[in-house]
Protein backbone atom coordinates (compact mmCIF):
# COMPACT_ATOMS: atom_id res chain seq x y z
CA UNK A 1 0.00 0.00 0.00
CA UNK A 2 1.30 3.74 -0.77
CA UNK A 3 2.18 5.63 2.24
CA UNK A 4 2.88 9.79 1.70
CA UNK A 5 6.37 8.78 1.80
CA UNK A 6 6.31 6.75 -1.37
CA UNK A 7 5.87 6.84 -5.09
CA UNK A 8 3.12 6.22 -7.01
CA UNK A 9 1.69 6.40 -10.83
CA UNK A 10 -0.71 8.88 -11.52
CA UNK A 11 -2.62 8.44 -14.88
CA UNK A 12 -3.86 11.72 -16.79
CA UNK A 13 -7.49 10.90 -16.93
CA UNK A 14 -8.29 15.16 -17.85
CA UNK A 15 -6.71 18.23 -18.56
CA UNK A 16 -8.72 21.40 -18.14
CA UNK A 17 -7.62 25.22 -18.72
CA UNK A 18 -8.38 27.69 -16.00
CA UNK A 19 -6.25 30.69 -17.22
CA UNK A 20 -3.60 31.14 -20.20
CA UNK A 21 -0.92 29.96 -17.36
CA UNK A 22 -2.84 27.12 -15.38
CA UNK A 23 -3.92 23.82 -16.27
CA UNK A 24 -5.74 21.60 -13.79
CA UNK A 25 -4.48 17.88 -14.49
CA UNK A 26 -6.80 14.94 -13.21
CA UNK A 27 -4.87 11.81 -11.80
CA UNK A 28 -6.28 8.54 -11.17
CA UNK A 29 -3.62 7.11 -8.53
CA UNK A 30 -2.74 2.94 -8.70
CA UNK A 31 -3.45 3.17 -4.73
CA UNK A 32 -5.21 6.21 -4.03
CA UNK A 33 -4.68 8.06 -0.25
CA UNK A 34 -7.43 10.83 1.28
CA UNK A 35 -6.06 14.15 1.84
CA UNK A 36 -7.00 16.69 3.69
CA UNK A 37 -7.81 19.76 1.72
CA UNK A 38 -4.52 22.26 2.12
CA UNK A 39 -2.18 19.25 1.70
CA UNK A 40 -0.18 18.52 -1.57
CA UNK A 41 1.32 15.99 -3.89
CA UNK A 42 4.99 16.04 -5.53
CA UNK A 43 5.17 15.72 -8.96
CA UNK A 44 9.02 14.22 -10.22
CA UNK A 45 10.03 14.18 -13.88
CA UNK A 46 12.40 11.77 -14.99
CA UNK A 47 14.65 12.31 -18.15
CA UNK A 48 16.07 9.17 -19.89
CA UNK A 49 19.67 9.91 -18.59
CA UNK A 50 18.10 9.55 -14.95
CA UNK A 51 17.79 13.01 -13.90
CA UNK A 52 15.59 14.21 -11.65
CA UNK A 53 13.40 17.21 -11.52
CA UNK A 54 10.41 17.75 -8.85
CA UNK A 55 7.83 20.18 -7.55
CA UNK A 56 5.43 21.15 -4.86
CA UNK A 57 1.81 21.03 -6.22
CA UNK A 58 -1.35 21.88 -4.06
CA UNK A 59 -4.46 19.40 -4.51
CA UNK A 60 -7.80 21.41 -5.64
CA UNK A 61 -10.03 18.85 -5.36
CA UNK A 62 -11.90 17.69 -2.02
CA UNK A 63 -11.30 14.77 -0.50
CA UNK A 64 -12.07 11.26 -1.91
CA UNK A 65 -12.17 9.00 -4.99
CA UNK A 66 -9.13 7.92 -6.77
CA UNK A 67 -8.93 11.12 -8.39
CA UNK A 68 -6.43 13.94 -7.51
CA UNK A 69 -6.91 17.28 -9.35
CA UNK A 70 -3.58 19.71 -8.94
CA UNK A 71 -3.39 22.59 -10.80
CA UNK A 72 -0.39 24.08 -12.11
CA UNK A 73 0.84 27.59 -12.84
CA UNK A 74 3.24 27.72 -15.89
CA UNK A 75 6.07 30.12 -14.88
CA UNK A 76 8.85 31.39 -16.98
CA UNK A 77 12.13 29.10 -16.88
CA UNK A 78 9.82 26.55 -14.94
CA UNK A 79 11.35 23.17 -15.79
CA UNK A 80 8.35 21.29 -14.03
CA UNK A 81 4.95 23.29 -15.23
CA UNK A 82 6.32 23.84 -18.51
CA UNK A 83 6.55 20.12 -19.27
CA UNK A 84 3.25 19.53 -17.64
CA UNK A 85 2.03 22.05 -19.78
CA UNK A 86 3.62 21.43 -23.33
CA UNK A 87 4.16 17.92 -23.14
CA UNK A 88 1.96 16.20 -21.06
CA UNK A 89 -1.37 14.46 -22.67
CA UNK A 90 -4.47 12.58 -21.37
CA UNK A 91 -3.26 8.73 -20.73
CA UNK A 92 0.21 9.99 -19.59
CA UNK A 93 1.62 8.83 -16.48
CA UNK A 94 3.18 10.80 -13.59
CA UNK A 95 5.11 9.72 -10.34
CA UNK A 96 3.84 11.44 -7.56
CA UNK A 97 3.78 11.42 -3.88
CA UNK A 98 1.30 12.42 -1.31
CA UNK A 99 0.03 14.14 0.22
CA UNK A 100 1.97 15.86 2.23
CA UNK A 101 1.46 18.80 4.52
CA UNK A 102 -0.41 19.15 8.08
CA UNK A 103 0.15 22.65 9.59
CA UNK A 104 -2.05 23.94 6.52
CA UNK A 105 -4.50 21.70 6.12
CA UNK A 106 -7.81 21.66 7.48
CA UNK A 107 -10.12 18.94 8.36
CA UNK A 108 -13.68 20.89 8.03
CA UNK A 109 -15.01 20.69 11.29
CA UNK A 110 -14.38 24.22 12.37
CA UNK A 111 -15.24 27.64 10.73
CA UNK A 112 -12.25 29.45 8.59
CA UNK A 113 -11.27 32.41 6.20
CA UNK A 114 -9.25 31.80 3.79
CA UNK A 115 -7.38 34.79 2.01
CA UNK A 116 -6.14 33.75 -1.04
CA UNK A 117 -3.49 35.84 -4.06
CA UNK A 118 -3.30 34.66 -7.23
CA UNK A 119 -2.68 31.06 -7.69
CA UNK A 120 -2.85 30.54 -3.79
CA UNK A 121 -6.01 30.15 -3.95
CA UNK A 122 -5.51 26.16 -5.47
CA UNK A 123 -5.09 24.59 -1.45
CA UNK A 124 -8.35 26.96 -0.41
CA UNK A 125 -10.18 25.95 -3.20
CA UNK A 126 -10.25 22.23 -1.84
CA UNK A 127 -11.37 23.45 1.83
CA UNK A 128 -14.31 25.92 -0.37
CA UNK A 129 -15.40 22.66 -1.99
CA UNK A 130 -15.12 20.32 0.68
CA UNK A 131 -17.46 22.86 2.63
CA UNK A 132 -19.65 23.20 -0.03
CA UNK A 133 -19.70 19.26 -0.35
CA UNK A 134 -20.81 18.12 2.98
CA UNK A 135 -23.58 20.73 3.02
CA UNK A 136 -21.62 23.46 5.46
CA UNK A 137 -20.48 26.20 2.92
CA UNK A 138 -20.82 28.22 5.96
CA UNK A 139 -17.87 27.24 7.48
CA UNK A 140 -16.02 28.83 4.22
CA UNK A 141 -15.11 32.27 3.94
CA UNK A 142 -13.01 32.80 0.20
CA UNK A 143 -11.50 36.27 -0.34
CA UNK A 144 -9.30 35.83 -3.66
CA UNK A 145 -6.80 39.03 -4.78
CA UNK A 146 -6.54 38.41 -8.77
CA UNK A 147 -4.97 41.15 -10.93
CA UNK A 148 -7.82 40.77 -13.25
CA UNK A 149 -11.24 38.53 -14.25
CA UNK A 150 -8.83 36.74 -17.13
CA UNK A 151 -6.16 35.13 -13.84
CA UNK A 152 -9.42 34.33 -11.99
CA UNK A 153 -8.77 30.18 -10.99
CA UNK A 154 -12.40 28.38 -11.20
CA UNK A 155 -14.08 31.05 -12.47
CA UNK A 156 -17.29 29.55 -13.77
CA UNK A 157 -17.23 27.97 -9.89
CA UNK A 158 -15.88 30.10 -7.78
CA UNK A 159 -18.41 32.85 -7.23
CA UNK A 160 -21.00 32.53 -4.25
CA UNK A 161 -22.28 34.09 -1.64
CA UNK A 162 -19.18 32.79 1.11
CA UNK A 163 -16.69 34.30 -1.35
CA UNK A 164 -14.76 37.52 -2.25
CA UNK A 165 -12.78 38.71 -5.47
CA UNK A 166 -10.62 41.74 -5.48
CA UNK A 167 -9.14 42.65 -8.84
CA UNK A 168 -6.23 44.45 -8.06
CA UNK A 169 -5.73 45.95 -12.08
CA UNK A 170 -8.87 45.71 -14.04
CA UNK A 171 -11.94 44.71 -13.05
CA UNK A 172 -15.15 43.30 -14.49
CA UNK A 173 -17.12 45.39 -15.88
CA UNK A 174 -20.20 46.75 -13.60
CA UNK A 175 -18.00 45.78 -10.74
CA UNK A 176 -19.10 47.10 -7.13
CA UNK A 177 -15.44 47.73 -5.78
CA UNK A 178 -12.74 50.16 -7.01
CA UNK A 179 -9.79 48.14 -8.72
CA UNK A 180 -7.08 47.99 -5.97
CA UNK A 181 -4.73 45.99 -3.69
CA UNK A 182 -6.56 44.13 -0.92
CA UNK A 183 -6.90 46.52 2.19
CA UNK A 184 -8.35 45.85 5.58
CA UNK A 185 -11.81 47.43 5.22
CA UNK A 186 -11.68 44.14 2.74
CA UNK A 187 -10.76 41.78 5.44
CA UNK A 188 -12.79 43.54 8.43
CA UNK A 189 -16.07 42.10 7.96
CA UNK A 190 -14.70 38.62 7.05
CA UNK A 191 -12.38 37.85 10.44
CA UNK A 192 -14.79 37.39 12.98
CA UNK A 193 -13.19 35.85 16.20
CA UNK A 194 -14.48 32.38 15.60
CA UNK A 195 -12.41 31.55 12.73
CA UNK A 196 -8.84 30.86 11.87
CA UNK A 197 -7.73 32.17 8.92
CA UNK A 198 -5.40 30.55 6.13
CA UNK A 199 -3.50 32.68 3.56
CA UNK A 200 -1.60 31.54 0.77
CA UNK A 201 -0.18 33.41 -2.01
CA UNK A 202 3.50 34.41 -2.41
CA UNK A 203 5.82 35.88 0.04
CA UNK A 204 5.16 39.58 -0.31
CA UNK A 205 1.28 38.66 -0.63
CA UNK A 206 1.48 36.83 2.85
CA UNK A 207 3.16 39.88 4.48
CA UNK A 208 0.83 42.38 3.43
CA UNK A 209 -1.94 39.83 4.13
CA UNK A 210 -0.76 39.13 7.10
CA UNK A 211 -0.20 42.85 8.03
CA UNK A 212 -3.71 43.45 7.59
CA UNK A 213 -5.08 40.53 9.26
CA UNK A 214 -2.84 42.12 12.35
CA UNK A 215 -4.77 45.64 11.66
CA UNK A 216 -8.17 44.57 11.61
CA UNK A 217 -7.59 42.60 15.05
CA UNK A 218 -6.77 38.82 14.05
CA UNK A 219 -4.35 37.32 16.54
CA UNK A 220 -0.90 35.58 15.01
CA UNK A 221 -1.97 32.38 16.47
CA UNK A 222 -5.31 32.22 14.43
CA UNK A 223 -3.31 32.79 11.01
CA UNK A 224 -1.48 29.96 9.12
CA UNK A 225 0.49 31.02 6.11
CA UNK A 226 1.44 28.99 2.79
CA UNK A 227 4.04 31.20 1.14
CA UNK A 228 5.30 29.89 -2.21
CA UNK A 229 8.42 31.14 -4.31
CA UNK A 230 9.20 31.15 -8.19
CA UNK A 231 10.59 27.84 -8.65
CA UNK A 232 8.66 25.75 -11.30
């Protein structure tokens, strides 16, 4: 049996497109494991010469099944996304192993907010739909900073009444907020004292997240931070 420790084949059962840069890749695992949404899978590459090249994805999909979705940012120089991207096709297989990750995961049971930049918002997107799954989308609060509607991950999905879309550069148009960075009369009415909050985006992101969780009254203890760097 697969422990997170060991590898595994994933089979590319579906390949969606969620923005010009991300992909979401379906994998049906040969012994499947249930994660908890926040965790993640690594992906490794291997080149006929034997060389090695791995990365960090976050899972998107809720729990259960044999299915894993992750979805994948391409990034420039990005050795890992690009050949997901270019070269990899439906009935390809990947080694992976997973999942990985406690500290940011979340088991559903208790009420959150999850602040989300960018492509951060992959890990949240599994605790939105595992809310949303088991009948409790209440326990789910989704603010997403996006620089505009085209970078919006799960856009046809993502919109509801427990979640929260800043564009940052260009809006939508008819849209009720001013086009700006994410500021704390954004976060105010979202951090009520029952909830822990999880932000994920990259490191200057987190800080200034973080910062304003601080200003609007959120204690350091309540906040758990996925940062993520360039490497692809």
């Amino acid at each position: 049996m697969a422990t997170a420790s060991s590898w595994q084949t994933g089979v590319v059962t579906a390949i969606g497109e969620e923005t010009p840069h991300a992909k979401t890749f379906r994998l049906r695992l040969t012994e499947p494991r249930t994660h908890r949404p926040g965790q993640f899978y690594v992906v490794r590459l291997t080149a006929p010469d034997g060389y090695h090249a791995q990365r960090d994805y976050s899972v998107a999909g809720a729990p259960g099944g044999e299915y894993i979705e992750l979805t994948v940012e391409k990034l420039p120089d990005g050795e890992v996304s690009a050949f997901l991207h270019d070269v990899v096709e439906v009935g390809d297989t990947l080694q992976v192993r997973g999942p990985i990750g406690r500290f940011f995961s979340w088991d559903g049971d208790a009420p959150i907010l999850g602040v989300a930049g960018g492509s951060g918002v992959v890990p949240l997107m599994s605790m939105l739909r595992l809310a949303r799954g088991s009948g409790r989308a209440d326990l789910m609060r989704l603010i997403v900073s996006v620089r505009s509607p085209e970078e919006l991950y799960y856009a046809d999905e993502i919109t509801g009444p427990e979640t929260t879309v800043v564009y940052t550069r260009q809006g939508p148009p008819g849209g009720s907020r001013p086009v700006g960075r994410l500021t704390a009369g954004d976060l105010r009415p979202l951090a009520d004292a029952g909830r822990e909050v999880y932000v994920c985006g990259s490191q200057g992101f987190c800080d200034a997240a973080t910062g304003l969780l601080a200003d609007v009254g959120v204690e350091a203890k309540r906040i758990r931070v996925s940062r993520f760097g360039p490497t692809g």
